[in-house]
N, C-alpha and C. Protein backbone atom coordinates (compact mmCIF):
# COMPACT_ATOMS: atom_id res chain seq x y z
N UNK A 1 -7.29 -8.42 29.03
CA UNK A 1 -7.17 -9.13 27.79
C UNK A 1 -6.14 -8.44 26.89
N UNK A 2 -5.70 -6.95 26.73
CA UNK A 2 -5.09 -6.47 26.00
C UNK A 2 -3.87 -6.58 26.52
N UNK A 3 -3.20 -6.50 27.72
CA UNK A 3 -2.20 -6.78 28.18
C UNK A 3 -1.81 -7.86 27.96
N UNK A 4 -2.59 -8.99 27.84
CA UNK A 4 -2.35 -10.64 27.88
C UNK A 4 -1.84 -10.83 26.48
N UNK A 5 -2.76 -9.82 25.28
CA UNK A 5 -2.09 -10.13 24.09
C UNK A 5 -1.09 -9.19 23.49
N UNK A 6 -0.76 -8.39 24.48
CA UNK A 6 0.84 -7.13 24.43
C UNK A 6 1.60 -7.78 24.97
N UNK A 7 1.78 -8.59 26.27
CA UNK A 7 2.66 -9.21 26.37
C UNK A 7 3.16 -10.49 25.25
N UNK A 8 2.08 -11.59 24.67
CA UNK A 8 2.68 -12.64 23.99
C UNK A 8 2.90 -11.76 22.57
N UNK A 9 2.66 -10.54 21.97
CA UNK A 9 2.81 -10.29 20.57
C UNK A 9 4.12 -9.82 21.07
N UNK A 10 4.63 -9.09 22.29
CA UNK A 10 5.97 -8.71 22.43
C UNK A 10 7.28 -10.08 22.34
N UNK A 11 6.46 -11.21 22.79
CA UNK A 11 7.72 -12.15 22.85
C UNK A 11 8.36 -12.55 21.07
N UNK A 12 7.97 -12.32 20.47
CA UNK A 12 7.66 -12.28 18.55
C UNK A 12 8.23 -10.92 18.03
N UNK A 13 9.29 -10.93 17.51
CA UNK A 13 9.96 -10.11 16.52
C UNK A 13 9.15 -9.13 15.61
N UNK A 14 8.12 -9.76 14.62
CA UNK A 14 7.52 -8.96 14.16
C UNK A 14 6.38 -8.11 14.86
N UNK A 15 6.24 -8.24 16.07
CA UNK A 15 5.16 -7.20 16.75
C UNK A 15 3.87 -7.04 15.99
N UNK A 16 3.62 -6.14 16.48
CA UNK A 16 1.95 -5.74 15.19
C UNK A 16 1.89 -5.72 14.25
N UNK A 17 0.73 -6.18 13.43
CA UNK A 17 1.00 -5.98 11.61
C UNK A 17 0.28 -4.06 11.89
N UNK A 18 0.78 -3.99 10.88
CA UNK A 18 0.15 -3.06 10.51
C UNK A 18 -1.82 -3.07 10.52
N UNK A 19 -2.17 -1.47 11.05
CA UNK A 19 -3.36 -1.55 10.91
C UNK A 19 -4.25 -2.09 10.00
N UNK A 20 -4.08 -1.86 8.61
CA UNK A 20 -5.21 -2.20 7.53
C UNK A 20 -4.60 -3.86 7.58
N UNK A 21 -3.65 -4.59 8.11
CA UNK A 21 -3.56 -5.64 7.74
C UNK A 21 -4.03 -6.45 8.62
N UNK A 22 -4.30 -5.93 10.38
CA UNK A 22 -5.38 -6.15 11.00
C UNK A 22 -6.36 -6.36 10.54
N UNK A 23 -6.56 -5.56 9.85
CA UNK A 23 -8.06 -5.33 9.41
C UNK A 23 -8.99 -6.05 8.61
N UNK A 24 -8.16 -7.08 7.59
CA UNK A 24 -8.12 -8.02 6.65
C UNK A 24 -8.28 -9.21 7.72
N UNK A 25 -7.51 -9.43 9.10
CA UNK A 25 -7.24 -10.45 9.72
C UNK A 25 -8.57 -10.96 10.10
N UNK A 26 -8.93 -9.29 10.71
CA UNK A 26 -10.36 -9.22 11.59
C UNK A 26 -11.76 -9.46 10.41
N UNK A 27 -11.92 -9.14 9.54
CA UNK A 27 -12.78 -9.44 8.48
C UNK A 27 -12.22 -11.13 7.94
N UNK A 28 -11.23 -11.40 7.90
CA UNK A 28 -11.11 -13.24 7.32
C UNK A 28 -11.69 -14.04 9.09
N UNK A 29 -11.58 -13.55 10.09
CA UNK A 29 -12.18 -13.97 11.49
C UNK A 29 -13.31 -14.04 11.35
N UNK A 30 -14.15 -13.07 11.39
CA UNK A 30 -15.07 -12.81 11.39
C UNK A 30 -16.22 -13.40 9.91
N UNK A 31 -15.49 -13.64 9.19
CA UNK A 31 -15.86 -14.59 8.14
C UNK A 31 -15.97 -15.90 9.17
N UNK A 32 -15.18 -16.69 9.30
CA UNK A 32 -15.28 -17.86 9.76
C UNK A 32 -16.31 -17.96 10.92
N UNK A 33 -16.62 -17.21 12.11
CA UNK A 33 -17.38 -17.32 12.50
C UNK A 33 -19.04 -16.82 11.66
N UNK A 34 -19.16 -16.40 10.97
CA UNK A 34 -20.45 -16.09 10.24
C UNK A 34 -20.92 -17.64 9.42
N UNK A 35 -19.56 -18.01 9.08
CA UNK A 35 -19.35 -19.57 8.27
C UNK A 35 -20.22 -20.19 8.99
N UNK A 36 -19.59 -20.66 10.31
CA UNK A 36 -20.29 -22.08 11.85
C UNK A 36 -21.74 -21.02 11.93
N UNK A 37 -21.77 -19.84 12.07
CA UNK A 37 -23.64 -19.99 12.75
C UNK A 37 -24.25 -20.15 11.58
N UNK A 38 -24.21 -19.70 10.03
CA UNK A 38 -24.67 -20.53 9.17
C UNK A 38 -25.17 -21.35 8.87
N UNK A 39 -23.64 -22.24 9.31
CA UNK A 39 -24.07 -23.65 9.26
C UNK A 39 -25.14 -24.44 10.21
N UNK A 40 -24.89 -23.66 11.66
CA UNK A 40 -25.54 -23.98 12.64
C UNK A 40 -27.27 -23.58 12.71
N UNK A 41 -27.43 -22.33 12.39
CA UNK A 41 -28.49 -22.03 12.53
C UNK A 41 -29.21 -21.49 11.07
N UNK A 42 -28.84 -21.47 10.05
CA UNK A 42 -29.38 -21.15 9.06
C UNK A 42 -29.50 -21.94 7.65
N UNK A 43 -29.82 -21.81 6.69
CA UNK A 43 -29.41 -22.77 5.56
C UNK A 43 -29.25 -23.48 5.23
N UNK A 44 -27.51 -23.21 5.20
CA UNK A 44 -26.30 -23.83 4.49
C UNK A 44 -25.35 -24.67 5.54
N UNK A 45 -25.83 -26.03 5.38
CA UNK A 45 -25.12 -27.14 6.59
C UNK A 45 -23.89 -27.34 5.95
N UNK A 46 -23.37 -27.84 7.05
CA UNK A 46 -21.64 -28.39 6.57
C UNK A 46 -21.94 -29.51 5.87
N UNK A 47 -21.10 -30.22 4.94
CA UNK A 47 -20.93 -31.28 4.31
C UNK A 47 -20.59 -32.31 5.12
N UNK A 48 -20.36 -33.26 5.23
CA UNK A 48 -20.37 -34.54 6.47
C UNK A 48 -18.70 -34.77 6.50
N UNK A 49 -17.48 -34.38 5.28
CA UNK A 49 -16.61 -34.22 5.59
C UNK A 49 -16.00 -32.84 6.26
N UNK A 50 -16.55 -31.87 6.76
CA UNK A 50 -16.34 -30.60 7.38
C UNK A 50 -16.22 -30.51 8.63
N UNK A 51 -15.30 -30.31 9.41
CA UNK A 51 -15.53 -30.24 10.70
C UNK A 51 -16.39 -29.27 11.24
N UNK A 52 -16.79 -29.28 12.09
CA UNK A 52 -17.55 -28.06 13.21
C UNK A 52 -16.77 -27.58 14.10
N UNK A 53 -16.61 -25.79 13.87
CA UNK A 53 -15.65 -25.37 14.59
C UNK A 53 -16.23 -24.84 16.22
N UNK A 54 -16.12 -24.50 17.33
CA UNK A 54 -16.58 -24.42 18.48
C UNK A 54 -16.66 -22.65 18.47
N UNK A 55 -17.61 -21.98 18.45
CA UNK A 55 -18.27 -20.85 18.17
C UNK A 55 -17.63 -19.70 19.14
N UNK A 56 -17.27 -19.91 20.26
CA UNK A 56 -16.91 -19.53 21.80
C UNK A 56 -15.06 -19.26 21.11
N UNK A 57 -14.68 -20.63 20.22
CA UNK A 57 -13.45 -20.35 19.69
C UNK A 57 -13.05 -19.23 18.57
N UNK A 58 -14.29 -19.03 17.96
CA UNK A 58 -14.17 -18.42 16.37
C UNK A 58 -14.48 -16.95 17.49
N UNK A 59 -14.99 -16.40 18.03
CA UNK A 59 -15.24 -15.69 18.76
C UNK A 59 -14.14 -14.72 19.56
N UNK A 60 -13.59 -15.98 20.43
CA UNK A 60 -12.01 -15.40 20.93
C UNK A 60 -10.93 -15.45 19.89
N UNK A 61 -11.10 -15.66 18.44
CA UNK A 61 -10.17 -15.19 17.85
C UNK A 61 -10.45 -13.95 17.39
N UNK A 62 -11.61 -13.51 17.36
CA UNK A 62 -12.23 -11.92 17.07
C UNK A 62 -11.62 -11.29 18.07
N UNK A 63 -12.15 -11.48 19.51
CA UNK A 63 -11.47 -10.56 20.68
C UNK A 63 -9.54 -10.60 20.50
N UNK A 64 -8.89 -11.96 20.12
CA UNK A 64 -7.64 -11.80 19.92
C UNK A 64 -7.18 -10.24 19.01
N UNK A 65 -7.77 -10.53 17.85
CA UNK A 65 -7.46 -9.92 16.56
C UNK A 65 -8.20 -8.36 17.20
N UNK A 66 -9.06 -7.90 17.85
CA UNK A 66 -9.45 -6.75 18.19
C UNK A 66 -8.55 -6.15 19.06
N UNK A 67 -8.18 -6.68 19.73
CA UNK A 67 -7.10 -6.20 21.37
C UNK A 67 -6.11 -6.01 20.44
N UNK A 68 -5.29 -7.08 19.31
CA UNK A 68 -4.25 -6.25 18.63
C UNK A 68 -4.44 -5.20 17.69
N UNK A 69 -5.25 -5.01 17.31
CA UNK A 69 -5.85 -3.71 16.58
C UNK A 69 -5.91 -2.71 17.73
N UNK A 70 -7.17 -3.02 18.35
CA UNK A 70 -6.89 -1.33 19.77
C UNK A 70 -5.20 -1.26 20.25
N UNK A 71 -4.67 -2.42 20.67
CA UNK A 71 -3.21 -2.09 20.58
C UNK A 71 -2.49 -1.41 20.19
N UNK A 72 -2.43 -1.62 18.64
CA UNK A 72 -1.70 -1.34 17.67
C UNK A 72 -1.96 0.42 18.09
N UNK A 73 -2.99 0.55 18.09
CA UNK A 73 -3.80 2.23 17.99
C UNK A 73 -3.73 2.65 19.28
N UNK A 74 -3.09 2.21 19.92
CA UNK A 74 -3.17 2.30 21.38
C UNK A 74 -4.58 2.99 22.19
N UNK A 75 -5.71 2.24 21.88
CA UNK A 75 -6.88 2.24 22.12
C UNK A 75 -6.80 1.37 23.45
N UNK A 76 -7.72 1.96 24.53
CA UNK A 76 -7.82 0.79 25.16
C UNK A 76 -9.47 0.73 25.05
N UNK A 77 -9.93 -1.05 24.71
CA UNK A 77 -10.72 -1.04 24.93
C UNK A 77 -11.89 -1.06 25.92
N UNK A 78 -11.54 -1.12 27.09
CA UNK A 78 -12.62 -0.85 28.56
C UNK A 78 -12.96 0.53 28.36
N UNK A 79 -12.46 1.80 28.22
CA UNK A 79 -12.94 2.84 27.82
C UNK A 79 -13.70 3.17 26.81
N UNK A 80 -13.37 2.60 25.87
CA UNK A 80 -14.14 2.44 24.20
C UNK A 80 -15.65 1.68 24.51
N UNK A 81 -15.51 0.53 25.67
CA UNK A 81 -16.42 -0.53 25.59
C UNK A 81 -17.70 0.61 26.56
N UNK A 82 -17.10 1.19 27.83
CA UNK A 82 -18.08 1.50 28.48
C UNK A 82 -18.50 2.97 27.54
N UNK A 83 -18.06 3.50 27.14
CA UNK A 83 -18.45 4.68 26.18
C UNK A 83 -19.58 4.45 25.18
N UNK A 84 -19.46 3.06 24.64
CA UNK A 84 -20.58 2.60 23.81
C UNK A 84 -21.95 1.97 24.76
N UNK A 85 -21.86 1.48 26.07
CA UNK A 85 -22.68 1.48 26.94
C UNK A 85 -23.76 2.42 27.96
N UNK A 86 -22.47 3.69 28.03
CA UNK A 86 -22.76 4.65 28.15
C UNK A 86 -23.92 5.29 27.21
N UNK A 87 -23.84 5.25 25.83
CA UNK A 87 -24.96 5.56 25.09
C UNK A 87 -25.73 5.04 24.63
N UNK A 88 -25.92 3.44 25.09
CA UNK A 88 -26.93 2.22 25.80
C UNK A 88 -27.93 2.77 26.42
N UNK A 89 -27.40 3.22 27.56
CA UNK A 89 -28.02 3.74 28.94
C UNK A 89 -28.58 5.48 28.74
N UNK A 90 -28.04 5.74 27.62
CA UNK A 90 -28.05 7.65 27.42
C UNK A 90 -28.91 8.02 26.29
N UNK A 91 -28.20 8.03 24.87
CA UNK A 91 -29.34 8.21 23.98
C UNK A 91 -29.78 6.80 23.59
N UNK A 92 -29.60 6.45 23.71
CA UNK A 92 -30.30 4.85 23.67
C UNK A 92 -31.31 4.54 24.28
N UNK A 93 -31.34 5.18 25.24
CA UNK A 93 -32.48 4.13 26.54
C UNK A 93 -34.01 4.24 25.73
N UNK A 94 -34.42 5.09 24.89
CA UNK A 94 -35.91 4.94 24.85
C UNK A 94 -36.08 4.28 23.28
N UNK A 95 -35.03 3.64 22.67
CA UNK A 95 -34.56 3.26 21.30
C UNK A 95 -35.12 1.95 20.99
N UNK A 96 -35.47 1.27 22.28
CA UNK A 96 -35.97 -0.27 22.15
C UNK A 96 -37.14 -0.64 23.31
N UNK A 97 -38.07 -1.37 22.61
CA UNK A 97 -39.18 -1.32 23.76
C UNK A 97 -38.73 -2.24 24.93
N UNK A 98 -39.06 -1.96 25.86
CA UNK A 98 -38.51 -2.71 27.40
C UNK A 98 -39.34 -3.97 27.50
N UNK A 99 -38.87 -4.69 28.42
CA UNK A 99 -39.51 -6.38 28.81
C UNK A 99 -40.58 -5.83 29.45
């Protein structure tokens, strides 16, 4: 996934924004998806002129906007991801009661 979005941010002149402006990107994303399950599962329904955005979409624009952030930082995330799994499985394991 990070390669997929290093290669298309390379075909584009301006390349990466800057980190903290990531960062704004990833928090206005992440707004919008908090918006649809809201609407979906809590509360506050959409108005009947509002569209409904597809959740799976608001989602992969998070993973977009994350891969260019670890990018930017030259993070890769499969290492980052299993490291946090790693302490799933490590100090984690007795943290949540089992099925």
């Amino acid at each position: 996934m990070q390669q997929e979005v290093d290669e298309w941010i390379q075909l584009h002149k301006i390349g990466y924004w800057k980190p903290h402006e990531i960062m704004v990107r990833l928090m206005e994303e992440t707004g919008e998806l908090a918006r649809e399950v809201n609407h979906m599962y809590g509360p506050k329904k959409k108005k009947s002129t509002e569209e409904t955005q597809e959740l799976g979409l608001e989602i992969g624009d998070i993973l977009f906007t994350l891969s260019c952030l670890a990018n930017s930082l030259e993070i890769d995330l499969e290492t980052a991801f299993s490291k946090v799994m790693d302490k799933c499985y490590g100090r984690d394991k007795d943290r949540f009661e089992k099925k």
